[in-house]
N, C-alpha and C. Protein backbone atom coordinates (compact mmCIF):
# COMPACT_ATOMS: atom_id res chain seq x y z
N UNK A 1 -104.47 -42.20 -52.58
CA UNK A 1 -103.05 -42.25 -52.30
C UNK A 1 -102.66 -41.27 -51.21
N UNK A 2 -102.86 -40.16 -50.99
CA UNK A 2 -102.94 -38.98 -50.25
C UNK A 2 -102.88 -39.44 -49.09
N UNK A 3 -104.24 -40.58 -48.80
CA UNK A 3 -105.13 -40.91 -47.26
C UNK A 3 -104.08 -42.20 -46.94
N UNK A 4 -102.98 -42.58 -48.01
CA UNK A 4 -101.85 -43.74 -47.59
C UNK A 4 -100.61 -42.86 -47.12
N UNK A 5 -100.21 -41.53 -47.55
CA UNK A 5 -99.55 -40.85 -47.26
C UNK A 5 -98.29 -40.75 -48.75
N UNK A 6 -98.62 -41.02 -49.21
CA UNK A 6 -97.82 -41.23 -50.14
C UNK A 6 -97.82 -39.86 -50.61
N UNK A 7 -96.14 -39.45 -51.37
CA UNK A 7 -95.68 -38.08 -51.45
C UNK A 7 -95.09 -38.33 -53.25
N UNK A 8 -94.75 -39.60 -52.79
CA UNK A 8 -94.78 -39.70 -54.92
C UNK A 8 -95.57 -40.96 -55.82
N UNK A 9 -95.48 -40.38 -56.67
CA UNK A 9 -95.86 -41.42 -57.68
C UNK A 9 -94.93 -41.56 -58.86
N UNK A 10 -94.94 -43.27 -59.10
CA UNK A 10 -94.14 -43.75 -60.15
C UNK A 10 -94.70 -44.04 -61.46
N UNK A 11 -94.09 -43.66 -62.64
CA UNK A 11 -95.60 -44.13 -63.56
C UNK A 11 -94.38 -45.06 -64.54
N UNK A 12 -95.46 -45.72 -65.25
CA UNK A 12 -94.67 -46.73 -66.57
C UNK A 12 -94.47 -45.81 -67.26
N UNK A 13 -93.73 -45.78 -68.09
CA UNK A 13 -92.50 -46.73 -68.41
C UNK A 13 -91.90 -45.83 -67.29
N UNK A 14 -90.63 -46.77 -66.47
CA UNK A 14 -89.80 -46.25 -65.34
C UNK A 14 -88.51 -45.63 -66.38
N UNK A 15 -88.26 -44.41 -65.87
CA UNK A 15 -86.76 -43.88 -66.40
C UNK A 15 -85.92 -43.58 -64.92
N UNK A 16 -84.40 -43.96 -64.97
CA UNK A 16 -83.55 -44.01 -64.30
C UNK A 16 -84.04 -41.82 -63.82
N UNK A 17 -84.09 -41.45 -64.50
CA UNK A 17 -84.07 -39.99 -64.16
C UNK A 17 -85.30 -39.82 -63.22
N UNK A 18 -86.48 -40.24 -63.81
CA UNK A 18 -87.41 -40.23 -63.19
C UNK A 18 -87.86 -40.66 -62.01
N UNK A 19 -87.23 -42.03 -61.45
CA UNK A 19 -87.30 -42.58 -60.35
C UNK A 19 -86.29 -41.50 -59.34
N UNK A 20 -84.99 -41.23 -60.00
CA UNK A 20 -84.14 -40.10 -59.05
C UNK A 20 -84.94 -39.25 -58.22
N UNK A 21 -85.51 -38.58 -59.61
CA UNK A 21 -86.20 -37.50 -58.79
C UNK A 21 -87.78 -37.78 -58.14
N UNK A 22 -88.52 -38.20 -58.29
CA UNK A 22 -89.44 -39.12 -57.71
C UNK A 22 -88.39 -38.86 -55.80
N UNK A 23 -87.47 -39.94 -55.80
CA UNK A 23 -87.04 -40.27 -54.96
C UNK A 23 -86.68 -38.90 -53.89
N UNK A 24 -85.57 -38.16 -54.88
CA UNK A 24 -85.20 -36.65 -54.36
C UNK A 24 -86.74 -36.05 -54.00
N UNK A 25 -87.42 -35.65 -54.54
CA UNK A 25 -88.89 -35.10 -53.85
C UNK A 25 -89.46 -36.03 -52.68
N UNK A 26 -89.42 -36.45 -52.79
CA UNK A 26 -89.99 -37.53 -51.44
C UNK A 26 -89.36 -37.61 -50.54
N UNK A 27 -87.88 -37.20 -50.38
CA UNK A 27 -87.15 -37.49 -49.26
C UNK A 27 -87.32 -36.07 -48.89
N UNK A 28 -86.83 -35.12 -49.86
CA UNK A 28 -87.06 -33.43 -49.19
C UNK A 28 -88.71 -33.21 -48.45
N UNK A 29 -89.75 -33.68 -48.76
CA UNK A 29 -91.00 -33.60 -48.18
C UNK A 29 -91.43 -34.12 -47.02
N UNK A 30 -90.95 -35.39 -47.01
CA UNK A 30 -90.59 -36.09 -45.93
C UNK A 30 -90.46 -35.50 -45.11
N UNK A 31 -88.92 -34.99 -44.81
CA UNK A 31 -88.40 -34.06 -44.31
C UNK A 31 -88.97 -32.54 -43.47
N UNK A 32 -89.60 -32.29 -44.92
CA UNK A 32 -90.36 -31.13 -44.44
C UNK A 32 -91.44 -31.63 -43.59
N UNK A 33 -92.71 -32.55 -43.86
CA UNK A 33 -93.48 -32.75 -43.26
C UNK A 33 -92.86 -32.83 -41.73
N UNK A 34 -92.16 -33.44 -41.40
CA UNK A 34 -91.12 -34.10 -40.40
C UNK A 34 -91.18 -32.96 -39.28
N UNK A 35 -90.50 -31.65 -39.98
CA UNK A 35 -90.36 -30.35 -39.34
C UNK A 35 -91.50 -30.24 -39.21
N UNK A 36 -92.36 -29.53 -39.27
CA UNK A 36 -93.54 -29.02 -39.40
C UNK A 36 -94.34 -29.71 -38.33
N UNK A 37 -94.23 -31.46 -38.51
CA UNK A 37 -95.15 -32.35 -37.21
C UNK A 37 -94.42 -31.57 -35.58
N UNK A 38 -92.99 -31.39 -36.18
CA UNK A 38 -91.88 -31.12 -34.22
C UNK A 38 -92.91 -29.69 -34.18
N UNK A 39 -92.83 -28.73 -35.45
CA UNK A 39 -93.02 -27.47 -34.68
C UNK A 39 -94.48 -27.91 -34.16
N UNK A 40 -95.51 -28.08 -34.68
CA UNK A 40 -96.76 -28.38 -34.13
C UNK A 40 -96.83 -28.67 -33.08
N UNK A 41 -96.19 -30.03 -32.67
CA UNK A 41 -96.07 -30.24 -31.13
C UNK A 41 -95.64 -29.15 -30.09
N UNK A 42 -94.04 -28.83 -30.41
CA UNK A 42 -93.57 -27.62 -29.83
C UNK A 42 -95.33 -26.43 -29.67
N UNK A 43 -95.66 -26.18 -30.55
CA UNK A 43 -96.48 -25.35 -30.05
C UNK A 43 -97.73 -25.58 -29.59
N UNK A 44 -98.22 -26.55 -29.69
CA UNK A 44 -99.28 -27.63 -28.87
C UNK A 44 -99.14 -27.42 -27.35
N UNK A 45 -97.84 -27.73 -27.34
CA UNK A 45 -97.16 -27.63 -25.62
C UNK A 45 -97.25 -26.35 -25.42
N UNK A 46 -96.75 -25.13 -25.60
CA UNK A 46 -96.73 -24.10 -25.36
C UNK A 46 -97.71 -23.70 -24.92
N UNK A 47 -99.11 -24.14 -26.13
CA UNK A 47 -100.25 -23.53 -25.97
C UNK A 47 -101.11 -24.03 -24.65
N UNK A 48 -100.55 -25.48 -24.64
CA UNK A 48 -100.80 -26.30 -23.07
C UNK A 48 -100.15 -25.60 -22.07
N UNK A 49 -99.50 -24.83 -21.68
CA UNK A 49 -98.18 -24.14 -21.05
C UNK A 49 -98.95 -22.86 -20.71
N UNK A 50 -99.18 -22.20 -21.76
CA UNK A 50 -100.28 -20.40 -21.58
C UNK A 50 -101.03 -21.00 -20.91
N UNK A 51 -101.83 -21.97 -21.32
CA UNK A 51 -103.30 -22.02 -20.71
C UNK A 51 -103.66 -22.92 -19.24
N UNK A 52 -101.77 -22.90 -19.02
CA UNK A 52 -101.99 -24.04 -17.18
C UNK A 52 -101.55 -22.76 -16.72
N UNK A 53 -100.49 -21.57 -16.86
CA UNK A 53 -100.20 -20.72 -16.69
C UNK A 53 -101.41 -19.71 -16.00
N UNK A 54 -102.21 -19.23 -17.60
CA UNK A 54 -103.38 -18.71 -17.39
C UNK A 54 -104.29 -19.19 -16.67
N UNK A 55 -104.49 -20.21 -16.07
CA UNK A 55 -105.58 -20.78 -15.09
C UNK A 55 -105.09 -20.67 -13.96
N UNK A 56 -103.65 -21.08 -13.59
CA UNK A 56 -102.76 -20.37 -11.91
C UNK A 56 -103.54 -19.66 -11.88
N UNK A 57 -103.29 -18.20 -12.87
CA UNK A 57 -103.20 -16.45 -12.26
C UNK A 57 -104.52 -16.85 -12.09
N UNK A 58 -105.47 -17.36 -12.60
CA UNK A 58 -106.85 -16.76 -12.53
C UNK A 58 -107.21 -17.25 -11.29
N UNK A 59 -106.41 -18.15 -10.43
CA UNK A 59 -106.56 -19.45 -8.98
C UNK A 59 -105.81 -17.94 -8.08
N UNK A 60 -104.81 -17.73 -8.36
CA UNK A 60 -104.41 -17.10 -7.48
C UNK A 60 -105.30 -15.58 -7.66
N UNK A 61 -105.73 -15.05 -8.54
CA UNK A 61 -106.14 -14.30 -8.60
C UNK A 61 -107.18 -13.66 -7.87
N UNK A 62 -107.79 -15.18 -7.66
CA UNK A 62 -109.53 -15.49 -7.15
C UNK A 62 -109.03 -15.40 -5.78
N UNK A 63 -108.17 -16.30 -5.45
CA UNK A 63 -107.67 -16.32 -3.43
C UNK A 63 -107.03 -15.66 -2.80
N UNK A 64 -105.73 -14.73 -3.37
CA UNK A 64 -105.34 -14.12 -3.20
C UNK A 64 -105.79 -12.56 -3.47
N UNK A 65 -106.69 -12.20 -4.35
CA UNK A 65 -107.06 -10.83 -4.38
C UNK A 65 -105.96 -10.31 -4.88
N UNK A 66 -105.36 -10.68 -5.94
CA UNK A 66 -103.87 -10.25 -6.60
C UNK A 66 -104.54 -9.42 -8.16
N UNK A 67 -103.96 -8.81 -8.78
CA UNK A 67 -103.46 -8.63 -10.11
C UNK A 67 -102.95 -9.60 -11.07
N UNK A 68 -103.53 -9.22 -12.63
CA UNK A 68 -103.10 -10.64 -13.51
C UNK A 68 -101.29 -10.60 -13.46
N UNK A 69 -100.62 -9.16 -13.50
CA UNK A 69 -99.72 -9.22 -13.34
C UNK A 69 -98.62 -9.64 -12.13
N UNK A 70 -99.46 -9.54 -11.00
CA UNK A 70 -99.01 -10.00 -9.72
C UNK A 70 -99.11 -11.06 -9.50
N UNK A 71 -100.05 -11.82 -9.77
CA UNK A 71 -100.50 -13.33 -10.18
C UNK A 71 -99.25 -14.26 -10.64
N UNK A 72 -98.96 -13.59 -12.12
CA UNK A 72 -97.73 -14.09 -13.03
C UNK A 72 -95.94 -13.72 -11.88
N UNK A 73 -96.62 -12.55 -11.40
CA UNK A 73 -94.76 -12.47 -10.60
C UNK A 73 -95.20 -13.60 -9.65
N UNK A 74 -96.17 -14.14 -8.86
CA UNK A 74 -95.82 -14.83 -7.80
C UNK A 74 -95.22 -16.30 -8.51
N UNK A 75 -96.24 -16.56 -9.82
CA UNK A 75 -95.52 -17.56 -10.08
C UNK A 75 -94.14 -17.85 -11.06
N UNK A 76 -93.36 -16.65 -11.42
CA UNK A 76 -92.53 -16.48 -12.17
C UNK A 76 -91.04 -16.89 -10.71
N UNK A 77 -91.76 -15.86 -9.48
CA UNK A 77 -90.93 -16.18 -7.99
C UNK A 77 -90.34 -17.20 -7.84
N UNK A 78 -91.56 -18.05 -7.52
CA UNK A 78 -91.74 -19.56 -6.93
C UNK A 78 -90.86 -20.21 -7.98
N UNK A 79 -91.28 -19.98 -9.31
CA UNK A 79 -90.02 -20.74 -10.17
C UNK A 79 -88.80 -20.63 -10.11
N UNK A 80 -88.43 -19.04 -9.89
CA UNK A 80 -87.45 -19.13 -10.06
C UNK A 80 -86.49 -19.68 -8.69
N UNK A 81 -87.52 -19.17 -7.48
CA UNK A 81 -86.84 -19.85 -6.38
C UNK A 81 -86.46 -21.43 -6.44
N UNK A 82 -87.53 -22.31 -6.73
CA UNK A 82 -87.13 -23.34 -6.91
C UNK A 82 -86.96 -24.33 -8.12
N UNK A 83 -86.18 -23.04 -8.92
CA UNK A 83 -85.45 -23.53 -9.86
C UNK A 83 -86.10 -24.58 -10.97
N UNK A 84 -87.38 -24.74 -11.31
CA UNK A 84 -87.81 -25.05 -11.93
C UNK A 84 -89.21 -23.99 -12.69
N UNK A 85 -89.51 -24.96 -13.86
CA UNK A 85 -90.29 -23.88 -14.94
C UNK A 85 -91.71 -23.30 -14.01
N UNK A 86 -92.18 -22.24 -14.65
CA UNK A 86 -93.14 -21.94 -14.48
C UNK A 86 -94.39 -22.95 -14.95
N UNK A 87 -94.19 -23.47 -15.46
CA UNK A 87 -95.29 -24.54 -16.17
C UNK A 87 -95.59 -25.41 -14.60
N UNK A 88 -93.97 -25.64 -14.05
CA UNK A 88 -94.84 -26.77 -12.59
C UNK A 88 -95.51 -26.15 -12.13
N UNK A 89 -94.89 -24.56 -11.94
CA UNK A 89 -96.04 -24.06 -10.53
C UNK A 89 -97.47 -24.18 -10.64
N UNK A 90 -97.70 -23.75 -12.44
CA UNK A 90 -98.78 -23.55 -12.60
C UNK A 90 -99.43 -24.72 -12.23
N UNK A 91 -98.96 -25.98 -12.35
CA UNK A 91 -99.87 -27.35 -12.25
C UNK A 91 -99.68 -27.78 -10.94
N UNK A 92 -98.78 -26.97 -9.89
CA UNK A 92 -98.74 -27.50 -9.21
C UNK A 92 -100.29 -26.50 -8.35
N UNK A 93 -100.10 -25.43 -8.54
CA UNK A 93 -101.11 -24.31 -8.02
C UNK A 93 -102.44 -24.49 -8.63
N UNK A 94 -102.73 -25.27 -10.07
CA UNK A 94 -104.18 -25.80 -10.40
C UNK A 94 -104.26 -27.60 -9.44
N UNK A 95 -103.31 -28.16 -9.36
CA UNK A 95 -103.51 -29.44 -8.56
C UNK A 95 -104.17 -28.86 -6.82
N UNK A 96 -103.63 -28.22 -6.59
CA UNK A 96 -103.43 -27.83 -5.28
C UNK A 96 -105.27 -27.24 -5.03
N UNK A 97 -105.56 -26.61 -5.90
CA UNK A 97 -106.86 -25.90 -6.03
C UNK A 97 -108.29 -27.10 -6.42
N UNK A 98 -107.60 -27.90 -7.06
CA UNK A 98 -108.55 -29.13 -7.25
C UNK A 98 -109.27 -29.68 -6.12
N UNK A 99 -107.75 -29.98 -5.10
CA UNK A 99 -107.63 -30.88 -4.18
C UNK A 99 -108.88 -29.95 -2.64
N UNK A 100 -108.19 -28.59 -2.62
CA UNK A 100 -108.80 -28.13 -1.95
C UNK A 100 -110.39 -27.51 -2.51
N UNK A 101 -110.98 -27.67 -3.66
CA UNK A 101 -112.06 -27.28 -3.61
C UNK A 101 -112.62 -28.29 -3.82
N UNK A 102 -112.53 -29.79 -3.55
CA UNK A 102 -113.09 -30.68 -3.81
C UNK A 102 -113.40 -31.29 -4.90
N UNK A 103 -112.68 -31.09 -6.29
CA UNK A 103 -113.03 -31.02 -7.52
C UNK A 103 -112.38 -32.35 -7.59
């Protein structure tokens, strides 16, 4: 039942009380599961986010002869100059590095 997803079980004889709450638990779990799948994602992305981030600095790091921290201001700059997240630069600065090292 678990591997169907199922969060309750009904047993014979059915009582009006019993099905309630049956019902009430299953909808609150639901629920919860529900939350729990968004935060996962939310931090799935994030963790996709550090680690396009963390591969920039280490691009710029390598060509530029920068600092991890100098690395992160150039691309914190560029964002903020053009007004979008740090996440593009980073993909835009690992695309860019692909292209030119032949990868």
């Amino acid at each position: 039942m678990l591997r169907m997803g199922a969060t309750g079980v009904l047993s014979a004889p059915l009582r009006s009380t019993g099905v309630l709450a049956s019902l009430v638990l299953t909808v609150g779990l639901t629920q919860e599961m529900r939350g729990y799948k968004k935060r996962v994602q939310r931090l799935e992305q994030k963790l996709l986010s550090v680690n396009q981030i963390n591969d920039a600095k280490a691009i710029l790091m390598r060509t530029r002869g920068v600092s991890d921290a100098e690395a992160y201001k150039i691309i914190r700059e560029q964002a903020m100059s053009k007004r979008i997240p740090t996440e593009e630069i980073a993909r835009a600065i690992i695309h860019a590095d692909e292209i030119l090292s032949g990868r």
